[in-house]
Protein backbone atom coordinates (compact mmCIF):
# COMPACT_ATOMS: atom_id res chain seq x y z
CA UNK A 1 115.38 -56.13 -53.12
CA UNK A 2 118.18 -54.50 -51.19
CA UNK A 3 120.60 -52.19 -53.01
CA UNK A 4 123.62 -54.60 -52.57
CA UNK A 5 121.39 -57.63 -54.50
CA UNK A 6 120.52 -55.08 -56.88
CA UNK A 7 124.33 -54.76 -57.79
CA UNK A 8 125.20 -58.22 -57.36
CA UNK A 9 122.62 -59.16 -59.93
CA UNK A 10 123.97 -56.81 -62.22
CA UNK A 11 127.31 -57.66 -61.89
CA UNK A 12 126.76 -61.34 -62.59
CA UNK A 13 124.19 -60.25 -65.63
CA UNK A 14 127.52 -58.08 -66.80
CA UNK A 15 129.70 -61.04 -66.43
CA UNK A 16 127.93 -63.36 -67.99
CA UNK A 17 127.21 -61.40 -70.90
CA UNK A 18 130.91 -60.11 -71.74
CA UNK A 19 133.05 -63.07 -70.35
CA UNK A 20 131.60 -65.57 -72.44
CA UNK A 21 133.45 -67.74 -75.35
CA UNK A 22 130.91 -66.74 -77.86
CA UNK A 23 131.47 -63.19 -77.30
CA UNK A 24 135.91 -63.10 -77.29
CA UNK A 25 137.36 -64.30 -80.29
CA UNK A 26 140.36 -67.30 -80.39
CA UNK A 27 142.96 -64.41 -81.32
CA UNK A 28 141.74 -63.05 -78.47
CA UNK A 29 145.07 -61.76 -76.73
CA UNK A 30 147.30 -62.73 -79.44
CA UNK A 31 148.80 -59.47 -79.24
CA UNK A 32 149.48 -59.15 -76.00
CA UNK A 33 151.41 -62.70 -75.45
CA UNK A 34 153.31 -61.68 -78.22
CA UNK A 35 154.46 -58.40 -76.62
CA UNK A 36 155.02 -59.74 -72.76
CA UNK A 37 156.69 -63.09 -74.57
CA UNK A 38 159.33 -60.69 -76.27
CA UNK A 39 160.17 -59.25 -72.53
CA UNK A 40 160.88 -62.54 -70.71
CA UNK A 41 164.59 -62.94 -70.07
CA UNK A 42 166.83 -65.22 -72.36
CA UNK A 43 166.72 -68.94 -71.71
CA UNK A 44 169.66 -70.40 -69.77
CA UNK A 45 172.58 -70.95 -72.60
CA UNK A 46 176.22 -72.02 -71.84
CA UNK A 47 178.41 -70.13 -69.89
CA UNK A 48 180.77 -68.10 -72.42
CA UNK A 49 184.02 -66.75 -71.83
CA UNK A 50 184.17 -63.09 -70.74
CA UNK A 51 184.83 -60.47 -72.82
CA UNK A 52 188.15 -59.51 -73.47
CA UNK A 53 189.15 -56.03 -71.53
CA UNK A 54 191.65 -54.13 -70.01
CA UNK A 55 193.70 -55.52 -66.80
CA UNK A 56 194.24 -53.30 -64.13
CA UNK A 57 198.14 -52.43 -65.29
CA UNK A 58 196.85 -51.68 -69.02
CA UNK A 59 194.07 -49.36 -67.95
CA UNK A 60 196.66 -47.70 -65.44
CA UNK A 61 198.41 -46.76 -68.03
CA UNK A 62 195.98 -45.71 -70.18
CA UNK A 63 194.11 -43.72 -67.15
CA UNK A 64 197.80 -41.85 -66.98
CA UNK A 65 198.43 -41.09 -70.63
CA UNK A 66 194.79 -39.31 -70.80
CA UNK A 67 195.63 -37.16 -67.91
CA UNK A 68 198.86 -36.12 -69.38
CA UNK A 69 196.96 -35.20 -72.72
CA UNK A 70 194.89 -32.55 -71.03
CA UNK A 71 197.49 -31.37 -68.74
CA UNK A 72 199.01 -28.10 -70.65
CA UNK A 73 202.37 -28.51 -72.50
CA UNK A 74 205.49 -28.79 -70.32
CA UNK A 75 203.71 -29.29 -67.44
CA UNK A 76 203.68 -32.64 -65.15
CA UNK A 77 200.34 -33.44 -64.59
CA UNK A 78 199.34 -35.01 -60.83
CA UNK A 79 199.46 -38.55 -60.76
CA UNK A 80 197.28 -38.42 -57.92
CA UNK A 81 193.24 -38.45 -58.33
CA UNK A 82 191.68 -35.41 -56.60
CA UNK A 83 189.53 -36.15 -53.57
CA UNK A 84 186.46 -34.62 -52.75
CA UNK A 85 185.57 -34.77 -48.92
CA UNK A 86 182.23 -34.32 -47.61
CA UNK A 87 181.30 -33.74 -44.08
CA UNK A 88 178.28 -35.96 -42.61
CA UNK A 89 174.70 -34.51 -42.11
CA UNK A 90 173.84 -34.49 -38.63
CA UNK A 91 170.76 -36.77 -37.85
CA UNK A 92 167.99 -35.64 -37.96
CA UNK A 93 168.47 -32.45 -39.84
CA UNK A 94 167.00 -32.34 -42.67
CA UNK A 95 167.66 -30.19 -46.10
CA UNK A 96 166.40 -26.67 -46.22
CA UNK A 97 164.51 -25.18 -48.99
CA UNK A 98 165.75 -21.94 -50.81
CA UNK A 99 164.61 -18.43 -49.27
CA UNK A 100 162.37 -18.22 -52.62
CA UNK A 101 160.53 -21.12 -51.56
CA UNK A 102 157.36 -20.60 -49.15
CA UNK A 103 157.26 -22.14 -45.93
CA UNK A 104 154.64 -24.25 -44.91
């Protein structure tokens, strides 16, 4: 017999031998559906109102009281958010590494 019958016999010998009903129990995977059937997503339900939030006016004026709490006392805090500009990477050019780190 040729090496590749000689595992094909054993595999099927293997299979047989550990696949069978006799052999795995009717609990067998119990646990396991149990686990994965807790992760499925909800069933479809009936639409429900959204939550009740802020509109844009109320949180503007919340957004503007906060700022004036942390600005310092007497002081007029800017009403304008700061801005934080970054130039584009050229293409191509990819990130350097640190001096400390070794070149390849």
């Amino acid at each position: 017999m040729s090496g590749a019958k000689i595992a094909v016999v054993c595999l099927a010998v293997a299979f047989a031998g550990c696949g069978s009903r006799r052999t795995i129990t009717p609990t067998h995977g119990v646990a396991y559906r149990a686990a994965f059937g807790g992760q499925r997503a909800a069933p479809a339900r009936a639409p429900v109102d959204p939550a009740p939030g802020l509109d844009s006016q109320e949180a503007a004026i919340i957004a503007a009281s906060y700022r004036n709490s942390l600005a310092p006392k007497g002081a007029q805090p800017d009403q304008e958010p700061q801005l934080l500009i970054v130039a584009p990477q050229k293409a191509g050019s990819a990130a350097r590494p640190a001096p400390s780190v070794p070149g390849n």
